[in-house]
C-alpha atoms as a PDB file:
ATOM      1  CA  UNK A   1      39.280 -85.992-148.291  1.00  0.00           C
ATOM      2  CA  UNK A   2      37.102 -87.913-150.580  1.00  0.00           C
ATOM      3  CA  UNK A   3      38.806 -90.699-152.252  1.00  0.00           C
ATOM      4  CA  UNK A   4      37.730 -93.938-154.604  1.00  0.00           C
ATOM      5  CA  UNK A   5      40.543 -95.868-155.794  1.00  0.00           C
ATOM      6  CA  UNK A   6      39.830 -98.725-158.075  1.00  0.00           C
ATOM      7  CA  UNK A   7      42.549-101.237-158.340  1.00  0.00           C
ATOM      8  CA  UNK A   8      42.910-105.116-159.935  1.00  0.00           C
ATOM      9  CA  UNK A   9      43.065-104.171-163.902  1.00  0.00           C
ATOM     10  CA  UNK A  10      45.469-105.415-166.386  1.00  0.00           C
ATOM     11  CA  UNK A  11      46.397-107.305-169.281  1.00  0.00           C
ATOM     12  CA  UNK A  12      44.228-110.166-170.111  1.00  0.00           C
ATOM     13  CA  UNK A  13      42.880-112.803-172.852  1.00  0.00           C
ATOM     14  CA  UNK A  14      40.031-113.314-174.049  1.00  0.00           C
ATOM     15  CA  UNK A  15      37.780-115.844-172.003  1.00  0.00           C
ATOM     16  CA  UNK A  16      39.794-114.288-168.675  1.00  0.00           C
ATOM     17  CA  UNK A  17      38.896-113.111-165.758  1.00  0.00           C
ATOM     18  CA  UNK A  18      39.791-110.029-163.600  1.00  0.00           C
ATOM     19  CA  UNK A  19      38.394-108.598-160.365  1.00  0.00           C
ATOM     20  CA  UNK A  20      38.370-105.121-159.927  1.00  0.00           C
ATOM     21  CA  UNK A  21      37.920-103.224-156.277  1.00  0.00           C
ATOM     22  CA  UNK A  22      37.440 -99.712-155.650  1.00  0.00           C
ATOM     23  CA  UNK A  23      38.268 -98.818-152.256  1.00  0.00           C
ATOM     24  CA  UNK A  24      36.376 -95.971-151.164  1.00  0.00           C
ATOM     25  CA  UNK A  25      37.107 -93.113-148.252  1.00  0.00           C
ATOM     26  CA  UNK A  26      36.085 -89.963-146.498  1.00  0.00           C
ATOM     27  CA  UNK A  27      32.324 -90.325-147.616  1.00  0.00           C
ATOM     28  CA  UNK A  28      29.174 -92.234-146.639  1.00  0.00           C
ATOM     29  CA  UNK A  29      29.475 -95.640-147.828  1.00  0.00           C
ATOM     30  CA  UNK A  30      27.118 -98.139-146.508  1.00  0.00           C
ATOM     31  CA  UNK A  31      23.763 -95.658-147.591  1.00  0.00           C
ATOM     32  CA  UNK A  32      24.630 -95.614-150.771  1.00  0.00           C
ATOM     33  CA  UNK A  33      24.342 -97.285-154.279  1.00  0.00           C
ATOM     34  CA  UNK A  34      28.055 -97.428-155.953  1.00  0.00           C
ATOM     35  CA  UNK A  35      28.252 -97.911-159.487  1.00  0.00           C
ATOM     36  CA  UNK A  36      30.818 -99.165-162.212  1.00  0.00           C
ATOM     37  CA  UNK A  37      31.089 -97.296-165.465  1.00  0.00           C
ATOM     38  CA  UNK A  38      33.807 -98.038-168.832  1.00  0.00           C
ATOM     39  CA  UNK A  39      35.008 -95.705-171.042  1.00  0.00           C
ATOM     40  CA  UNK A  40      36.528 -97.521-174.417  1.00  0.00           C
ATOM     41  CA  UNK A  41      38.881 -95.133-175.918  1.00  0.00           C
ATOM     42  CA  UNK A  42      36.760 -92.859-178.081  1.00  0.00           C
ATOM     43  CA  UNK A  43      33.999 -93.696-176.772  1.00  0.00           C
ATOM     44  CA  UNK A  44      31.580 -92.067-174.120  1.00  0.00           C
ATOM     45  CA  UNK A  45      31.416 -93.336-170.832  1.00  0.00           C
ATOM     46  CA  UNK A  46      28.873 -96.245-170.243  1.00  0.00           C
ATOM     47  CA  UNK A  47      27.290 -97.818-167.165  1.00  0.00           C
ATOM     48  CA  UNK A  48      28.203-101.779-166.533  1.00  0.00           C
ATOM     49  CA  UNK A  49      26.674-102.109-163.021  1.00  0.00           C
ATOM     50  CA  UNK A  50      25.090-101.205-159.965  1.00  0.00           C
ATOM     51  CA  UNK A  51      24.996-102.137-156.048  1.00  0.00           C
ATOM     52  CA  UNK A  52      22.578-100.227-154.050  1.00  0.00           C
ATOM     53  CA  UNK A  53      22.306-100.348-149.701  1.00  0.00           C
ATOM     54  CA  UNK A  54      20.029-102.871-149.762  1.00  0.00           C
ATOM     55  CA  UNK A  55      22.331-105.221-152.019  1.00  0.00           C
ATOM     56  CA  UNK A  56      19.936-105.052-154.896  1.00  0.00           C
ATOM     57  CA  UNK A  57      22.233-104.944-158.088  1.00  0.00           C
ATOM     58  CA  UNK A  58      21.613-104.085-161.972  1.00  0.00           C
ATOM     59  CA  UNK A  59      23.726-104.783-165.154  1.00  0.00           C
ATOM     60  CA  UNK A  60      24.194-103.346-168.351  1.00  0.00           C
ATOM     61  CA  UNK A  61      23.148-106.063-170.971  1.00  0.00           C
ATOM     62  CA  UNK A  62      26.502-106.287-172.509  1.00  0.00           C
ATOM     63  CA  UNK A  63      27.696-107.782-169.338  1.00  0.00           C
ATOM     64  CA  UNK A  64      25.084-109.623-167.759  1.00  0.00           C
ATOM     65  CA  UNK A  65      26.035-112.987-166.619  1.00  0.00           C
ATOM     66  CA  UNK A  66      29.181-112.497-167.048  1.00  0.00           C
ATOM     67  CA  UNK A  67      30.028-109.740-164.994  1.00  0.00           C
ATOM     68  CA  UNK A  68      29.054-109.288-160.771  1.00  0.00           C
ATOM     69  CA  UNK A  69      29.132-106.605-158.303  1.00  0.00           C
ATOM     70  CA  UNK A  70      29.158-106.566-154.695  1.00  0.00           C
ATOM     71  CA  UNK A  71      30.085-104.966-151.671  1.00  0.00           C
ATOM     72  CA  UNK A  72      31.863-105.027-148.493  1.00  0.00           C
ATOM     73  CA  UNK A  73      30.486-102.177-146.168  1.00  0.00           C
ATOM     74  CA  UNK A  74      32.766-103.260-143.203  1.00  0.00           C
ATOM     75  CA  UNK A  75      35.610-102.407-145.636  1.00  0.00           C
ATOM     76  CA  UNK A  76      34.046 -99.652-147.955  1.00  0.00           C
ATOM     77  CA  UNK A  77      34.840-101.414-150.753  1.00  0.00           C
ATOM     78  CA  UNK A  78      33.043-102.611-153.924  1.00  0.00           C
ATOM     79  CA  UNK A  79      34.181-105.382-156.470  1.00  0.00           C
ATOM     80  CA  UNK A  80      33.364-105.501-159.766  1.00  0.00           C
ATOM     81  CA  UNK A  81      33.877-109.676-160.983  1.00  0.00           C
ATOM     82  CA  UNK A  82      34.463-109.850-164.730  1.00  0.00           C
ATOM     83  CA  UNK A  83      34.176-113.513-166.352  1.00  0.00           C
ATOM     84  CA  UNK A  84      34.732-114.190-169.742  1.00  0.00           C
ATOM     85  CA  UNK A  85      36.173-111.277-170.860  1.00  0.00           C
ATOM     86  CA  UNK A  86      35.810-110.021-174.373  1.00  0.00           C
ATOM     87  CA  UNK A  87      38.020-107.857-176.691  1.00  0.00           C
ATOM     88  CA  UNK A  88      35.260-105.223-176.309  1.00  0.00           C
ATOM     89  CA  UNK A  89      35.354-105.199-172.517  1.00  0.00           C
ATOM     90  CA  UNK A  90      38.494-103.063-172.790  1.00  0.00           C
ATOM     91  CA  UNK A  91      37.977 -99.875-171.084  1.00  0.00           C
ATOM     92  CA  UNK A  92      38.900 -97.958-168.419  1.00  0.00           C
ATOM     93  CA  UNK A  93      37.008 -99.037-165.509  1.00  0.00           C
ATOM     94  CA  UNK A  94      35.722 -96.245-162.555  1.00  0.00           C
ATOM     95  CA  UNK A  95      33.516 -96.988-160.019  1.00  0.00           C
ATOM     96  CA  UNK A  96      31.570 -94.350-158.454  1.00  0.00           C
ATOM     97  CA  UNK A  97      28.839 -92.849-155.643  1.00  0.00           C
ATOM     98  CA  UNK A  98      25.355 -92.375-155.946  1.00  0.00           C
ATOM     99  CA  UNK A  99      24.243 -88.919-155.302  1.00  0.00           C
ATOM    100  CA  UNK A 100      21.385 -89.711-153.127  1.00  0.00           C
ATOM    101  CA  UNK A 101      21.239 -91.336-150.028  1.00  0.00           C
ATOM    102  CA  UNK A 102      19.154 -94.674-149.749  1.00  0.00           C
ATOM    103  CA  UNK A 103      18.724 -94.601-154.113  1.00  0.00           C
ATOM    104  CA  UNK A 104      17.615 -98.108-155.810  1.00  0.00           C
ATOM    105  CA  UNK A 105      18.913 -97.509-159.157  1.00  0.00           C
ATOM    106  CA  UNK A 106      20.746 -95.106-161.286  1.00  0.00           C
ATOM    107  CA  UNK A 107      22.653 -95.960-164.958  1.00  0.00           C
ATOM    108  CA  UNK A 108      23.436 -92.271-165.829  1.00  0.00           C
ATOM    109  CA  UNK A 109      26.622 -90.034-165.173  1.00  0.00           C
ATOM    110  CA  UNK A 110      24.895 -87.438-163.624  1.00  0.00           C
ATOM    111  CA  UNK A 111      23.612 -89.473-161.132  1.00  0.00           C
ATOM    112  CA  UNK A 112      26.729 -89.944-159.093  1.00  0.00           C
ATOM    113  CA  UNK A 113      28.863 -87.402-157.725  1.00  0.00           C
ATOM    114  CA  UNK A 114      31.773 -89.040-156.488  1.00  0.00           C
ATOM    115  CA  UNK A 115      34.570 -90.879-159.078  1.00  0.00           C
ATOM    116  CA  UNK A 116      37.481 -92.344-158.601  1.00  0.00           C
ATOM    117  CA  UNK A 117      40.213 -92.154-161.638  1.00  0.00           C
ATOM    118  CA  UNK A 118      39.868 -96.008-163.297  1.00  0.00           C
ATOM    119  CA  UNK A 119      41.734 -99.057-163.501  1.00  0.00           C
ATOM    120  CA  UNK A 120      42.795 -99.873-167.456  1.00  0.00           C
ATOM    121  CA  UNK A 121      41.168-103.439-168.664  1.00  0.00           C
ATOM    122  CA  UNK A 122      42.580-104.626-171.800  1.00  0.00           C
ATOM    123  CA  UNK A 123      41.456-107.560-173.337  1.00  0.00           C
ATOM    124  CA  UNK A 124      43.806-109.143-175.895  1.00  0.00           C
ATOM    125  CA  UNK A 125      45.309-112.519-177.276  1.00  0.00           C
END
């Protein structure tokens, strides 16, 4: 059974920091990018950042140099770091799968196949 389960989000203030994991079984891991995506209430759902095998990463501009992802392939795991949080950083936060094996870089939806069901990130004084 396939299963990504994101954990770590909460209540926080503004200038706060949270780290997020997603924990990630019954699938190739280790092969494949994983990716973080937000959805604001209302709002589509937009890419924040990327891991692939090789450790290469990408951000969305919104959250570059704030936010950082990495990995733990002996653990199947994948952390999102989130520094100096801002009132628009609330979202629900999923992390997902790459669809292809060995891929470099992917920002859209339809380019993983695998979710898990978010962690809630609200960011308020």
């Amino acid at each position: 059974q396939v299963q990504l389960v994101e954990s770590g989000g909460g209540l926080v203030q503004p200038g706060g920091s949270l780290r997020l994991s997603c924990a990630a079984s019954g699938l190739s891991f280790s092969s494949y990018a994983m990716g973080w995506f937000r959805q604001a209430d209302g709002k589509e759902r937009e890419f924040v950042a990327l891991i692939n095998w090789s450790g290469g990463t990408a951000y969305a501009d919104s959250v570059k140099g704030r936010f950082t992802i990495s990995r733990d392939n002996a653990e199947n795991t994948v952390f999102l770091q989130m520094n100096s949080l801002k009132l628009e950083d609330t979202a629900v936060y999923s992390c997902a799968r790459a669809r292809g094996v060995y891929t470099i870089a992917a920002t859209r939806t339809y380019e993983y196949d695998y979710w898990g069901q978010g962690t809630r990130v609200t960011v308020s004084s």
